[in-house]
C-alpha atoms as a PDB file:
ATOM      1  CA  UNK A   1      30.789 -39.400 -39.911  1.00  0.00           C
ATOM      2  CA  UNK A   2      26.543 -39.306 -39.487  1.00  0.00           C
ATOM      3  CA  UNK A   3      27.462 -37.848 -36.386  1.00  0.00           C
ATOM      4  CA  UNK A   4      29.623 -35.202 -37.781  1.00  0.00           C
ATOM      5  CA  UNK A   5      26.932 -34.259 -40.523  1.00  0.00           C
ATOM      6  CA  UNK A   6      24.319 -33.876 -37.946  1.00  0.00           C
ATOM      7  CA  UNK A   7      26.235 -31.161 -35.591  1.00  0.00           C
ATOM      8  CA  UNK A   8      26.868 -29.869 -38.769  1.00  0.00           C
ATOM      9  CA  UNK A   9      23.354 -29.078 -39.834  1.00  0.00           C
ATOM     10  CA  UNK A  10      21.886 -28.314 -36.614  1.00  0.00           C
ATOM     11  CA  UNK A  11      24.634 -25.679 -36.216  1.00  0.00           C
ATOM     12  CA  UNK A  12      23.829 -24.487 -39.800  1.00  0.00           C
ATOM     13  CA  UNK A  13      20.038 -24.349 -38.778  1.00  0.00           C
ATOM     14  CA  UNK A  14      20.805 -22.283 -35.452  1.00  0.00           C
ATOM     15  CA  UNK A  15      22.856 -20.404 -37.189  1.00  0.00           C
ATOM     16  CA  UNK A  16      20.518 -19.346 -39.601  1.00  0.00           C
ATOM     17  CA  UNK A  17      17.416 -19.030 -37.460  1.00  0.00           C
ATOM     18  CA  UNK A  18      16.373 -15.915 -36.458  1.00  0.00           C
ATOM     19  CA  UNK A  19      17.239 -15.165 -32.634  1.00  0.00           C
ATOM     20  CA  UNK A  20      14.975 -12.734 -31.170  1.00  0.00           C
ATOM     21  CA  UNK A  21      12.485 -11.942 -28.383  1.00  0.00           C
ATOM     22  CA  UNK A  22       8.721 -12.673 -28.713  1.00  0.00           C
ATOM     23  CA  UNK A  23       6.358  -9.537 -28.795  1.00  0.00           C
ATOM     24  CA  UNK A  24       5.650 -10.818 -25.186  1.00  0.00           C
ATOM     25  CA  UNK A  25       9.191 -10.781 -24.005  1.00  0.00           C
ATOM     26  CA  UNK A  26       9.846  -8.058 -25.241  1.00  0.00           C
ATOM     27  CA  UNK A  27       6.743  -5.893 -23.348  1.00  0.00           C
ATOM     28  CA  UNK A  28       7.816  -8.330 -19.830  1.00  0.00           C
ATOM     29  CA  UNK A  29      11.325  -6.487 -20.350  1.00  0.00           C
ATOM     30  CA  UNK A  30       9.977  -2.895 -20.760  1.00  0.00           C
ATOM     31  CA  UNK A  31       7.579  -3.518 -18.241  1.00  0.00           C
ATOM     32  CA  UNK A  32      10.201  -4.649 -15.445  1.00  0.00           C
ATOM     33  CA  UNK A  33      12.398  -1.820 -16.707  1.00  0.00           C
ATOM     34  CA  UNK A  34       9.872   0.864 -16.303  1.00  0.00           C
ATOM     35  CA  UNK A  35       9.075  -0.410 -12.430  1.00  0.00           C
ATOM     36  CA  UNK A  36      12.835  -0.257 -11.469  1.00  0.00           C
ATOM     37  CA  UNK A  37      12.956   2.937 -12.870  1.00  0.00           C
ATOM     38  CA  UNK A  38       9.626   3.890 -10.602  1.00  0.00           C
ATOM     39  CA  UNK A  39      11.040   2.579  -7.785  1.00  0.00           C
ATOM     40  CA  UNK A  40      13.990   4.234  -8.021  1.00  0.00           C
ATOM     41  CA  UNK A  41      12.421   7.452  -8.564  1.00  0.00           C
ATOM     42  CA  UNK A  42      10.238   7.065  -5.933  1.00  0.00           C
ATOM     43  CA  UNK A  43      12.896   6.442  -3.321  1.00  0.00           C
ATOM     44  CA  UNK A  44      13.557  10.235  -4.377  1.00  0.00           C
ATOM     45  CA  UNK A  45      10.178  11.388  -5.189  1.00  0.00           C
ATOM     46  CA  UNK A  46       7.935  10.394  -2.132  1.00  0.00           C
ATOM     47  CA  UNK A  47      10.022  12.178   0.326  1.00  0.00           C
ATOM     48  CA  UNK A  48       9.740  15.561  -1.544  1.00  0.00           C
ATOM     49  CA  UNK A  49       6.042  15.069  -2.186  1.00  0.00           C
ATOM     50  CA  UNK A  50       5.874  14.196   1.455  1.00  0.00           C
ATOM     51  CA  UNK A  51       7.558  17.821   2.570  1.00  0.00           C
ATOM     52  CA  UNK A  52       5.577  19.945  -0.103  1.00  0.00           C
ATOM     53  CA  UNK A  53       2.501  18.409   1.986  1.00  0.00           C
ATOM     54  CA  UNK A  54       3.471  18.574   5.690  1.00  0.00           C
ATOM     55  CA  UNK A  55       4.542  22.290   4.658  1.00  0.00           C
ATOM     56  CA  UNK A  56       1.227  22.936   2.257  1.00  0.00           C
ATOM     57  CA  UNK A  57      -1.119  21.502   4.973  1.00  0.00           C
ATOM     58  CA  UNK A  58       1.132  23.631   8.424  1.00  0.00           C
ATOM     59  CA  UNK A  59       1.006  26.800   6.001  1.00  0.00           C
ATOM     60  CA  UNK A  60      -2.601  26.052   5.403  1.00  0.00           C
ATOM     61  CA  UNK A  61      -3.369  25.406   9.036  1.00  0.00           C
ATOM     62  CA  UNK A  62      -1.692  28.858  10.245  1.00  0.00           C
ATOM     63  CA  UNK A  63      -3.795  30.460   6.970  1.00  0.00           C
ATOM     64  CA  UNK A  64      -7.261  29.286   8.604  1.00  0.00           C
ATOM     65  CA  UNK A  65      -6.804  30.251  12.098  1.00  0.00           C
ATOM     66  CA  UNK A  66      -4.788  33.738  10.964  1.00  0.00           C
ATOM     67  CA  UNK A  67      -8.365  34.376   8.757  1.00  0.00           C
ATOM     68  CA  UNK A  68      -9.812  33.075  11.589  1.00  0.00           C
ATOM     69  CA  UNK A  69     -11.415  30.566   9.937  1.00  0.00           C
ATOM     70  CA  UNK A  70     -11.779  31.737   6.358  1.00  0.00           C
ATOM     71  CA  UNK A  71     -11.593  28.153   4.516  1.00  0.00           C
ATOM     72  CA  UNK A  72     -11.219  29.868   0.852  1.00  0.00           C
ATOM     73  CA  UNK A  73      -7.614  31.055   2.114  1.00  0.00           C
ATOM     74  CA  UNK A  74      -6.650  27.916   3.864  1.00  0.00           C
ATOM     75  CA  UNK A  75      -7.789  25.983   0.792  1.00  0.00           C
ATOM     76  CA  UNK A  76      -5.933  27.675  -1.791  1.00  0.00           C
ATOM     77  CA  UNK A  77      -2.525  26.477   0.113  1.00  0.00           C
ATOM     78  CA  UNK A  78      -3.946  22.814   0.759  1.00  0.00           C
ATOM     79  CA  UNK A  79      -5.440  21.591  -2.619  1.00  0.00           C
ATOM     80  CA  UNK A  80      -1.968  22.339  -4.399  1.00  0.00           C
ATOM     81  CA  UNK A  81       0.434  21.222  -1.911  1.00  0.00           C
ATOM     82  CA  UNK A  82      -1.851  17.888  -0.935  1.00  0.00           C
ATOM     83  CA  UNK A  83      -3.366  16.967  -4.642  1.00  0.00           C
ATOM     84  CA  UNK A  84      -1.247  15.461  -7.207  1.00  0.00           C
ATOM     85  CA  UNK A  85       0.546  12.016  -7.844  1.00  0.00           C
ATOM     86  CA  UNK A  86       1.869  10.950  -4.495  1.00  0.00           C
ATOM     87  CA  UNK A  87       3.678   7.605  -5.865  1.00  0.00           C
ATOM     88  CA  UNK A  88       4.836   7.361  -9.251  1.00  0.00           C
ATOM     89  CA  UNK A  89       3.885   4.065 -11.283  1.00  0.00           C
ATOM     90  CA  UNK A  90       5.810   2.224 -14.137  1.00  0.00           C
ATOM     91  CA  UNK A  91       3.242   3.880 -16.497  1.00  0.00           C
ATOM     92  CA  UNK A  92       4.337   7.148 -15.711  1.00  0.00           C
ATOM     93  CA  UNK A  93       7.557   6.528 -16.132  1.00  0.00           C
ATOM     94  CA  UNK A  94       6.766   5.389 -20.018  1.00  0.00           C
ATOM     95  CA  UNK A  95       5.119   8.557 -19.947  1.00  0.00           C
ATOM     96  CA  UNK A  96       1.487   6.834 -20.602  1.00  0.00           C
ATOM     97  CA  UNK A  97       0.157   8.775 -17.966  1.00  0.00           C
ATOM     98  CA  UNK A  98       1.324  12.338 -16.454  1.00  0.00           C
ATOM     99  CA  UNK A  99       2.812  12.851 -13.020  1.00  0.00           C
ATOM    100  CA  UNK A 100       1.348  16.333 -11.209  1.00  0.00           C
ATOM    101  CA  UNK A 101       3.659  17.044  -8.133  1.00  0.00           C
ATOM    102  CA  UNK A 102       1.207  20.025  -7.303  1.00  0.00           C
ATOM    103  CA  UNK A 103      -2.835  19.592  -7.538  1.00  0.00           C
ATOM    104  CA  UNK A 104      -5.216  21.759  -8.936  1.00  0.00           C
ATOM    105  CA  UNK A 105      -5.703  25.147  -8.093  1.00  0.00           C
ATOM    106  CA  UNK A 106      -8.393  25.860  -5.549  1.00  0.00           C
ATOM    107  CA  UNK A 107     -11.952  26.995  -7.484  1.00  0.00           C
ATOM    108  CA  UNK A 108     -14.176  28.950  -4.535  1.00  0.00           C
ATOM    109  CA  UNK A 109     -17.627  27.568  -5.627  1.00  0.00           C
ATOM    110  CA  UNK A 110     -19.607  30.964  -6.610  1.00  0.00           C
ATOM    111  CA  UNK A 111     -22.138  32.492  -4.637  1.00  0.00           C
ATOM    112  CA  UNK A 112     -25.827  33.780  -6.346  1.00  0.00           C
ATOM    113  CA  UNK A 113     -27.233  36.174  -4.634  1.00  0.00           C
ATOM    114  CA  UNK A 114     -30.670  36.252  -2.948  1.00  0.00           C
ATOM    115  CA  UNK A 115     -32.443  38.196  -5.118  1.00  0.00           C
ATOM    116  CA  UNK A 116     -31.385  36.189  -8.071  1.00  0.00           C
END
């Protein structure tokens, strides 16, 4: 009978108890979810990147010796098509930090002139 009244109670206690994850758990989870999702993407992602730069940097190689060795033009095709996020990371996929697929645009530095 004591032995009855004690499964009794203890299921009454877990019953009643809250179930649910720590604050900890709960960031582990999200964390692990957001790097399968990164890897997954990046199975996908790398490869394209990886194209969009061997074309950027041939394009940009034909630009500088068609110029014949203007850099301005060849940089304008390079700096987008090799700048940018090459791998993405879990925090990007929570969207805590962006993802550029393209650099920055190409900025000639400005020239003064002489007499200035």
């Amino acid at each position: 009978m004591a032995r009855l009244v004690a499964v009794a109670v203890v299921a009454v206690v877990l019953a009643v108890a809250p179930v649910g994850r720590s604050e900890a758990a709960e960031t582990y989870l999200s964390d692990a979810g957001y790097g399968m999702a990164a890897i997954g993407a990046n199975l996908f992602y790398i490869p394209a990147k990886l194209l969009y730069g061997l074309g950027g940097g041939l394009v940009g190689g034909l630009a500088y010796g068609l110029t014949v060795g203007n850099s301005d033009a060849a940089q304008y095709i390079l700096s987008p098509s090799l700048g940018g996020t090459w791998v993405l990371s879990s925090k990007m996929m929570a969207g805590q930090e962006p993802i550029f697929f393209s650099g920055e645009s190409y900025e000639p530095a400005t020239q003064t002139p002489a007499g200035s």
